[in-house]
C-alpha atoms as a PDB file:
ATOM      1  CA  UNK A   1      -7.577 -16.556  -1.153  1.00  0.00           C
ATOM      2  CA  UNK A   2      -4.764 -13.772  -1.481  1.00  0.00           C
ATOM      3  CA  UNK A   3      -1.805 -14.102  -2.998  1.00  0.00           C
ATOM      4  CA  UNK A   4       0.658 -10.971  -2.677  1.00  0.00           C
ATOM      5  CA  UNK A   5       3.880 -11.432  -4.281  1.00  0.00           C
ATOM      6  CA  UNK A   6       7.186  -9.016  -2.876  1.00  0.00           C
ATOM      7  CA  UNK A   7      11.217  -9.106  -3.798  1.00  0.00           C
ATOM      8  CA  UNK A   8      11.374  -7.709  -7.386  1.00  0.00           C
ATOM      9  CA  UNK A   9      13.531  -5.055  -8.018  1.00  0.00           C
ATOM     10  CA  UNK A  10      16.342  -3.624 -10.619  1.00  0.00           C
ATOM     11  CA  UNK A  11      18.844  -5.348 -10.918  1.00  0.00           C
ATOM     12  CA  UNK A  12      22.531  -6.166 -13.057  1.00  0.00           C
ATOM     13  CA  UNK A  13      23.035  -9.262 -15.266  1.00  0.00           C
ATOM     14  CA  UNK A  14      24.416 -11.787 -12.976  1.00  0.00           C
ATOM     15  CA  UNK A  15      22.836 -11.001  -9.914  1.00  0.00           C
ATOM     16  CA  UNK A  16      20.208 -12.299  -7.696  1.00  0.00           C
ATOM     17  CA  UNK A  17      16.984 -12.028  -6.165  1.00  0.00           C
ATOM     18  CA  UNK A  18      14.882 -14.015  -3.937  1.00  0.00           C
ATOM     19  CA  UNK A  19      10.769 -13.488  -4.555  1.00  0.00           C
ATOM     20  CA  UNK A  20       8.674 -13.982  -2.059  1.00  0.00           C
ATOM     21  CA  UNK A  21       4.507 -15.020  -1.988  1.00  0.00           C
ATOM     22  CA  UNK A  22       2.746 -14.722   0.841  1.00  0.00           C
ATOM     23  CA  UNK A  23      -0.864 -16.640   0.698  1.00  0.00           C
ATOM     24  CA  UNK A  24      -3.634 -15.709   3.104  1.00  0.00           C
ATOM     25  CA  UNK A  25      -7.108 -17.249   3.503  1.00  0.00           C
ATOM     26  CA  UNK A  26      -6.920 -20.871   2.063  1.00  0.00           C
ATOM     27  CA  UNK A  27      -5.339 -24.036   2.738  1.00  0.00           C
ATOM     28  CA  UNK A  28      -2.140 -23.338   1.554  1.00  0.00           C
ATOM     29  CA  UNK A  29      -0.274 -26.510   2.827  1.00  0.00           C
ATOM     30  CA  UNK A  30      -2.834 -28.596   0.339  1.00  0.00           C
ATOM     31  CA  UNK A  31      -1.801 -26.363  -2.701  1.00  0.00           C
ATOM     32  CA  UNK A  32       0.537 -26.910  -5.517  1.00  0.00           C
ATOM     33  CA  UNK A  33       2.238 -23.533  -6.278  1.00  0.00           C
ATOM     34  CA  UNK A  34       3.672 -21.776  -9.676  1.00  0.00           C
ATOM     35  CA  UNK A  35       5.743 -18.708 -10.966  1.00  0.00           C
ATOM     36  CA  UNK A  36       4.753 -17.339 -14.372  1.00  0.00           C
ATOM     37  CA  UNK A  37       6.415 -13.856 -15.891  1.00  0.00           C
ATOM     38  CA  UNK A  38       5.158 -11.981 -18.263  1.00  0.00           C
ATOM     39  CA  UNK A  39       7.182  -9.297 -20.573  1.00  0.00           C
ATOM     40  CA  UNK A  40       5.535  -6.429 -22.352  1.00  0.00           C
ATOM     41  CA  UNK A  41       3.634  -7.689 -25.224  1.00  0.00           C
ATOM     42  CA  UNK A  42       4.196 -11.089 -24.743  1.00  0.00           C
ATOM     43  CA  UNK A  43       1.981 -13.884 -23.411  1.00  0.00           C
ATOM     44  CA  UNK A  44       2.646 -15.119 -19.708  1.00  0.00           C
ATOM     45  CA  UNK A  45       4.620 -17.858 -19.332  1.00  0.00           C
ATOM     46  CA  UNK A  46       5.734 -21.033 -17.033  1.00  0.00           C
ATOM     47  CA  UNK A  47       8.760 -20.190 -14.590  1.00  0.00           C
ATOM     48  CA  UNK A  48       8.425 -22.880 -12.108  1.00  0.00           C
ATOM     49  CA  UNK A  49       6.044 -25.423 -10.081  1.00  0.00           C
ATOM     50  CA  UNK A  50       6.228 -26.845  -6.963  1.00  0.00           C
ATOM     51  CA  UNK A  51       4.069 -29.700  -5.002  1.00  0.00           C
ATOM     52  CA  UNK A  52       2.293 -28.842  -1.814  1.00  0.00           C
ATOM     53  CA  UNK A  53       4.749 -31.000   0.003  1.00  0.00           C
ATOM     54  CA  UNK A  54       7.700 -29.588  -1.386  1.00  0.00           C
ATOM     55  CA  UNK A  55       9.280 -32.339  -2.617  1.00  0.00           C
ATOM     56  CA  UNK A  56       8.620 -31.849  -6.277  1.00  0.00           C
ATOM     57  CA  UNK A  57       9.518 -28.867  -8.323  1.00  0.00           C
ATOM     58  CA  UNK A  58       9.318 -28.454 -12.367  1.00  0.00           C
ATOM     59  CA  UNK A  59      11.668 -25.968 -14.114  1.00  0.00           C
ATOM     60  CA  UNK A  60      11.094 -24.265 -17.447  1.00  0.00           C
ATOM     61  CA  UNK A  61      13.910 -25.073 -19.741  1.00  0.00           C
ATOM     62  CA  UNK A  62      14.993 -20.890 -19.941  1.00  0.00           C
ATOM     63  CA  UNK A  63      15.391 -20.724 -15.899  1.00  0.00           C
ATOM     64  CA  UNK A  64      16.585 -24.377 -15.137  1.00  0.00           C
ATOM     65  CA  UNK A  65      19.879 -24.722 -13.730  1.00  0.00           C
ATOM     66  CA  UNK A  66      19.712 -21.077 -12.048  1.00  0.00           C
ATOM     67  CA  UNK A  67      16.182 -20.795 -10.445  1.00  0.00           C
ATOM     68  CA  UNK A  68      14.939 -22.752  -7.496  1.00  0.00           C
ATOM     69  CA  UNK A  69      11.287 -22.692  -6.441  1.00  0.00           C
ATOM     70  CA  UNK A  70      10.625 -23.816  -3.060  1.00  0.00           C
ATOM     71  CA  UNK A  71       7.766 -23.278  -0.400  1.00  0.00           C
ATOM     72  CA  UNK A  72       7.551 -23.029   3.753  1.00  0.00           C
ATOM     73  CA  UNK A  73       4.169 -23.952   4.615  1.00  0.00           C
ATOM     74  CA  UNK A  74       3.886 -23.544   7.751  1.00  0.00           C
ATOM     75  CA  UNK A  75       4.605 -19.566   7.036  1.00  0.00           C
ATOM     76  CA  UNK A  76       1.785 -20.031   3.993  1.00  0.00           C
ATOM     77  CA  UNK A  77       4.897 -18.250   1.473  1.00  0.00           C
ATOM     78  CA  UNK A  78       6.661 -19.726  -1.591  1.00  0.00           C
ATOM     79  CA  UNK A  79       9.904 -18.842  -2.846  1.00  0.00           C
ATOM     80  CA  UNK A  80      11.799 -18.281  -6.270  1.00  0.00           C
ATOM     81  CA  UNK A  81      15.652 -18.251  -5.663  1.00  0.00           C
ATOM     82  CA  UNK A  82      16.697 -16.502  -9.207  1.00  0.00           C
ATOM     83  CA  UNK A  83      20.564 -16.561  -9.819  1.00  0.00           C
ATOM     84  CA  UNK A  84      22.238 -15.500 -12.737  1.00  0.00           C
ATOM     85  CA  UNK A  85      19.844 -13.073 -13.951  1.00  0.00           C
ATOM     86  CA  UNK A  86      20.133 -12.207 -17.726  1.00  0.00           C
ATOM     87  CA  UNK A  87      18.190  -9.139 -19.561  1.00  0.00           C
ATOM     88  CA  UNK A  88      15.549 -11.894 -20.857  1.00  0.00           C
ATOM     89  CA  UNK A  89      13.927 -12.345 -17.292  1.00  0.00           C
ATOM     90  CA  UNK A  90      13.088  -9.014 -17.346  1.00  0.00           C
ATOM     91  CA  UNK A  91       8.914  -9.512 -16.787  1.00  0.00           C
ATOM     92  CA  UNK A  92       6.585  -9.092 -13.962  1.00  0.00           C
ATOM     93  CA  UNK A  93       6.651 -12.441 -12.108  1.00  0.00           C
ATOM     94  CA  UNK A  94       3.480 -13.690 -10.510  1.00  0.00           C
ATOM     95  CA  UNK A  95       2.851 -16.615  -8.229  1.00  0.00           C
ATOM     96  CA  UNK A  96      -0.615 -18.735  -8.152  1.00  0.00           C
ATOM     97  CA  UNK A  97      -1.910 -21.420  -6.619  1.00  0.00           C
ATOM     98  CA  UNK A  98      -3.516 -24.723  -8.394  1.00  0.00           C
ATOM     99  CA  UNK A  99      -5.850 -26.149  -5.271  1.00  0.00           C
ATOM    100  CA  UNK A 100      -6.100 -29.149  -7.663  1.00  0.00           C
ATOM    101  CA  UNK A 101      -2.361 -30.004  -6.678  1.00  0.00           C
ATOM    102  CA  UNK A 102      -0.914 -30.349 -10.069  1.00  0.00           C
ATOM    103  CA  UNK A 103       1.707 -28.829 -10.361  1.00  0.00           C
ATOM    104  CA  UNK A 104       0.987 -27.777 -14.113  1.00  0.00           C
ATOM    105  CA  UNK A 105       2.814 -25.782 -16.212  1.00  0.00           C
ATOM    106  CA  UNK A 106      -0.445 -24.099 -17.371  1.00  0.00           C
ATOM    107  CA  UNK A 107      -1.958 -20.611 -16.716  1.00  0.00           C
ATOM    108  CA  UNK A 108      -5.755 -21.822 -16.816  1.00  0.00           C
ATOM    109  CA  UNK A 109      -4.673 -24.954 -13.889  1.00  0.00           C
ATOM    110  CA  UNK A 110      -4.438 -22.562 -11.468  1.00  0.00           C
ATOM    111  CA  UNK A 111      -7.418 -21.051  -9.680  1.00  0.00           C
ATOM    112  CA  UNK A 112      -5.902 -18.027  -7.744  1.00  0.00           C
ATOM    113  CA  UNK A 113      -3.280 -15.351  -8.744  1.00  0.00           C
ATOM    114  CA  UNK A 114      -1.483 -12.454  -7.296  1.00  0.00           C
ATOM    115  CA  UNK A 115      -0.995  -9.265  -8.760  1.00  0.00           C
ATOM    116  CA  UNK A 116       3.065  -9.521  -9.957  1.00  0.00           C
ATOM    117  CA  UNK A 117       6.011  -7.999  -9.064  1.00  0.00           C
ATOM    118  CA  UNK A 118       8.432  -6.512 -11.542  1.00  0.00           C
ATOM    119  CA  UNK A 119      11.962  -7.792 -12.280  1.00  0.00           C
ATOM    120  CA  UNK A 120      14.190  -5.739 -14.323  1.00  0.00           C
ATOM    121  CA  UNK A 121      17.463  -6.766 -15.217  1.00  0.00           C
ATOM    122  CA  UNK A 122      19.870  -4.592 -17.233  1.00  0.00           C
ATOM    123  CA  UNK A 123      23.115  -5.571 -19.301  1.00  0.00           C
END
């Protein structure tokens, strides 16, 4: 299973982006779906889950209220919407896929990752 994430960029406080993850060789439509970010020298951490049907999504409490995670199976890709960008998302974000279907806001839950993206945002 490949997971290749696309969308990050520099950007100004207050702006947008829109990631992108494209999955390719498993059953993608059976999966349960995360973002996690990591900044230099700091552990990775939970952005946002979403259920393999779509109709559940989970929210760290740092990105709630201005990111939205959502999925389009039938094109195998999930989506982070991220308004409202402040200096402290600055990380490489990474999507991964938990073929458990759990939605968890753990790293170790999910069996396969892709290799990040980087999202700067400056003041």
């Amino acid at each position: 299973v490949q997971l290749v994430e696309s969308g990050g960029g520099s950007v100004q406080a207050g702006d947008s982006l829109r990631l992108s993850c494209v999955t390719s060789g498993g059953a993608f439509s059976t999966y349960a779906m995360g973002w996690f970010r990591q900044a230099p020298g700091k552990e990775r951490e939970f952005v946002a889950a979403i259920g393999w049907t779509g109709s559940s999504s989970y929210y760290s409490d740092s990105v709630k209220g201005r990111f939205t995670v959502s999925r389009d199976n039938a094109k195998n890709t999930v989506y982070l919407q991220m308004n409202s960008l402040k200096p402290e998302d600055t990380a490489v974000y990474y999507c991964a896929a938990d073929q458990a279907g759990r939605s968890s806001p753990l790293t170790y839950d999910y069996d396969f990752w892709g290799q990040g993206t980087q999202v700067t945002v400056s003041s």
